[in-house]
Each structure stands twice: as structure tokens, then as C-alpha cells.
C-alpha atoms as a PDB file:
ATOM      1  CA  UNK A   1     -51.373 -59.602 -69.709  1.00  0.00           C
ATOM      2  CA  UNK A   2     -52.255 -59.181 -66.148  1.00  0.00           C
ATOM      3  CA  UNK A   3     -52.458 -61.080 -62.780  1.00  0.00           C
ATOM      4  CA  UNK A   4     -55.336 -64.074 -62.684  1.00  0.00           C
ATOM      5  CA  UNK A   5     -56.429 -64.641 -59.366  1.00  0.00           C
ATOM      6  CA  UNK A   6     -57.790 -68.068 -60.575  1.00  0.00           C
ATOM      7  CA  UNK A   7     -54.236 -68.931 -61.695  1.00  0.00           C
ATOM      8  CA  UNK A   8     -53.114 -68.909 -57.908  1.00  0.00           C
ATOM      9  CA  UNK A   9     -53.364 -71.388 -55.641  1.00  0.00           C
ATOM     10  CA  UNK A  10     -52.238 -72.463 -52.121  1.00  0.00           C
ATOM     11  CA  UNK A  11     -50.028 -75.754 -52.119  1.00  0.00           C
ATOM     12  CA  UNK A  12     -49.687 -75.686 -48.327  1.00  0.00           C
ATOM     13  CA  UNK A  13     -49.813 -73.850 -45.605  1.00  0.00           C
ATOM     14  CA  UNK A  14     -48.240 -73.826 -42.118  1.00  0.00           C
ATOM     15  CA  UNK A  15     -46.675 -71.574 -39.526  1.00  0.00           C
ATOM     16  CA  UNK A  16     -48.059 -68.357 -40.737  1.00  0.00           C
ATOM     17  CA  UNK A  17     -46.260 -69.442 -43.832  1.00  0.00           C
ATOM     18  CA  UNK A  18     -47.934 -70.146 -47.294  1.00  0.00           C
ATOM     19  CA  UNK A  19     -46.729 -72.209 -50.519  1.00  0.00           C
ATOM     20  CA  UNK A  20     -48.293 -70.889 -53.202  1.00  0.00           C
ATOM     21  CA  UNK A  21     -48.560 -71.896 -57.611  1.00  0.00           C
ATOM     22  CA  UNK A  22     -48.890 -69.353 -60.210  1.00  0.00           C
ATOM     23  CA  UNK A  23     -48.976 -70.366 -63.700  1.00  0.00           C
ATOM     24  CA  UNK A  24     -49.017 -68.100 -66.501  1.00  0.00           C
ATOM     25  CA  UNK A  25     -48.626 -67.164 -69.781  1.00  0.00           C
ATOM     26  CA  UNK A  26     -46.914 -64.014 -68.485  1.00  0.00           C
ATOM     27  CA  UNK A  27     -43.208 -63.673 -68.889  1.00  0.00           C
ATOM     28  CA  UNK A  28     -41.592 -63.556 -65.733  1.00  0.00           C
ATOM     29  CA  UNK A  29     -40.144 -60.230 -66.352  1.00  0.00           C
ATOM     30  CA  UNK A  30     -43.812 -58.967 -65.792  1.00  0.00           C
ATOM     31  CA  UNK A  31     -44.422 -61.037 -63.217  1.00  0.00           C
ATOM     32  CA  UNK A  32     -41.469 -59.769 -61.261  1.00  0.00           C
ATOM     33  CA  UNK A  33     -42.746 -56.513 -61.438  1.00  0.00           C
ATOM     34  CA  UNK A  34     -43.942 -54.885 -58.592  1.00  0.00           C
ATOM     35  CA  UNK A  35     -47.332 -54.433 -58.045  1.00  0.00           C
ATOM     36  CA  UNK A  36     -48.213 -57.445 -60.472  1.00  0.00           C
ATOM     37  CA  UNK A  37     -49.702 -59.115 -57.355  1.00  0.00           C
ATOM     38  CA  UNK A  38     -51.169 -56.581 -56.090  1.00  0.00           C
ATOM     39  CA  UNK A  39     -54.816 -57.658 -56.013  1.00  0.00           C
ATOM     40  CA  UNK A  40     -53.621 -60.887 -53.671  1.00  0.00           C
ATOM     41  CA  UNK A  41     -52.216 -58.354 -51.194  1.00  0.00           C
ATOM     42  CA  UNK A  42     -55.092 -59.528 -49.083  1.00  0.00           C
ATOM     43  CA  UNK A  43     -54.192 -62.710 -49.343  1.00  0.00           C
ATOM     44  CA  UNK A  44     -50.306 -63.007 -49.490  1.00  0.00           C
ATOM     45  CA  UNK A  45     -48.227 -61.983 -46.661  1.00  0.00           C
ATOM     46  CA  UNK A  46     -43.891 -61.190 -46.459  1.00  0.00           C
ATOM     47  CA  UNK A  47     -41.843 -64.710 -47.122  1.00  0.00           C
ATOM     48  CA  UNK A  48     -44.510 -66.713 -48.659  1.00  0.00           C
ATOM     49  CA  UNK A  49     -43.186 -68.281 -51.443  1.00  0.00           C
ATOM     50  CA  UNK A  50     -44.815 -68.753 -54.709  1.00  0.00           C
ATOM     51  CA  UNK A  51     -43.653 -71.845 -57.005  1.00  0.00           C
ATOM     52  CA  UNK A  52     -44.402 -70.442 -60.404  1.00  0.00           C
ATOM     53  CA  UNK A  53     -44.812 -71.287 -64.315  1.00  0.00           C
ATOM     54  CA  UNK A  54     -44.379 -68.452 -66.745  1.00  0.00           C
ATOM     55  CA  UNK A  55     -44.602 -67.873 -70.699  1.00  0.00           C
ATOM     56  CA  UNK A  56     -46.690 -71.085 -70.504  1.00  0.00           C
ATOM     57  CA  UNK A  57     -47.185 -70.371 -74.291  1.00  0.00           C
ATOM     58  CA  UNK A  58     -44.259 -69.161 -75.330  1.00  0.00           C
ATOM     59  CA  UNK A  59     -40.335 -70.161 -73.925  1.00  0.00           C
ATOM     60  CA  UNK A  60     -41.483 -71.630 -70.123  1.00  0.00           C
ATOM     61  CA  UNK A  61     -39.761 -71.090 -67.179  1.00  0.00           C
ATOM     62  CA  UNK A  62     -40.305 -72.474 -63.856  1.00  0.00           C
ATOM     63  CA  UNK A  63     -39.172 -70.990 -60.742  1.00  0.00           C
ATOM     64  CA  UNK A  64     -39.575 -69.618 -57.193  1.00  0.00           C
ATOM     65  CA  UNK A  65     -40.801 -65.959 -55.958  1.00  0.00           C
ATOM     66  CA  UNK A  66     -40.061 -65.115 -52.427  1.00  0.00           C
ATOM     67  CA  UNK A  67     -42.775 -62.611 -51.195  1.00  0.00           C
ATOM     68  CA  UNK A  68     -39.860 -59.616 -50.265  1.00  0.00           C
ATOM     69  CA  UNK A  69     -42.952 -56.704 -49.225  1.00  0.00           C
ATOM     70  CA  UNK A  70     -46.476 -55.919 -48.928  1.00  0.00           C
ATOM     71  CA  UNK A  71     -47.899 -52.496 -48.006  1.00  0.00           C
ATOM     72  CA  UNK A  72     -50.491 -50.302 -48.869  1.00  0.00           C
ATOM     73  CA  UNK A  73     -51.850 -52.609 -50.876  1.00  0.00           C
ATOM     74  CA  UNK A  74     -48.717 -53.140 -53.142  1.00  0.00           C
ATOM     75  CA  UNK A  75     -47.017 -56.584 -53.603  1.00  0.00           C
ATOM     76  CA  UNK A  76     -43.620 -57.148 -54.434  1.00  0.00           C
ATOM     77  CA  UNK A  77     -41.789 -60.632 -55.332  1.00  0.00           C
ATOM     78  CA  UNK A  78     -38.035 -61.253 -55.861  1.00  0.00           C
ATOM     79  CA  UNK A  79     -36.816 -61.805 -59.595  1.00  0.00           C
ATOM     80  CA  UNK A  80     -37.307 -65.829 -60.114  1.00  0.00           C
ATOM     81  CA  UNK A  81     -34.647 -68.004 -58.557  1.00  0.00           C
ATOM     82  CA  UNK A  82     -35.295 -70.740 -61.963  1.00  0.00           C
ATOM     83  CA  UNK A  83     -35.195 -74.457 -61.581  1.00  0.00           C
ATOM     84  CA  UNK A  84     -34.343 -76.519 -64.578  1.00  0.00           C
ATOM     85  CA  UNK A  85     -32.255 -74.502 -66.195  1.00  0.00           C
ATOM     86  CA  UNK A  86     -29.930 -77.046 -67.400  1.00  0.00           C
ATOM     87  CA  UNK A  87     -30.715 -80.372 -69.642  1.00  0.00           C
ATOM     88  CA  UNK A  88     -27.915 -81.668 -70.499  1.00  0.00           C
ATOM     89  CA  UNK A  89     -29.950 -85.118 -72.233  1.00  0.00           C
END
């Protein structure tokens, strides 16, 4: 698939800092790839953060992207850091 600009969303904001959610049905190996943000490069700036859910039809993840670079128009996020990985119910 590709990036949905409807499917991000500013949580907060402060600072010069923003919190941003993505969901998607996206794996987040593709989301981790560079350039998949690319059309929020407008938008996003170096250390936002992006709280994100991926393969929301498939095996879901949840998880945090740290904004590492943006230039000429390209958008790169750090792999997920995951949350919930472990239920131990």
C-alpha cells in the first residue's frame, strides 16, 4: 500500500515539537522505509514522534517512530521501538 495522509493526525503539539498517530494496514517494514512519508515532509519536521498502528488487518503492531531526517523532500523514520510486545495473561 502507500502512505494516507488522512490516516495521520496530530495528538499534540508543543515546543516546535509534534506527537503524531498513524494507523495502517501497512506492515511496519514498509512503513519504516524511507521515503514512505514523504508527502508529509511539509508537515513533519526532525524528532517528531509518530505513535503508530500497523498491519491493522493482518498481525498488529503498535509502536513509536522517531522522525531521524527530512530533506529535499524525503522523510525518514527510525525502525519501530514496539510497545506491547509481551502478554503474558
Amino acid at each position: 500500500m502507500a502512505y494516507k495522509s488522512n490516516d495521520l493526525s496530530v495528538l499534540a503539539y508543543a515546543n516546535g515539537f509534534t506527537l503524531w498517530h498513524y494507523t495502517s494496514i501497512d506492515t511496519t517494514a514498509e512503513i519504516d522505509s524511507s521515503g514512505y512519508f514523504n508527502e508529509a515532509a511539509d508537515m513533519v519536521r526532525v524528532g517528531d514522534m509518530i505513535l503508530a498502528n500497523t498491519d491493522t488487518d493482518g498481525t498488529p503492531k503498535a509502536g513509536i517512530h522517531l522522525i531521524s531526517s527530512v530533506a529535499a523532500g524525503v522523510v525518514d523514520v527510525n525502525d519501530l521501538t514496539q510497545v506491547g510486545v509481551t502478554d503474558t495473561d
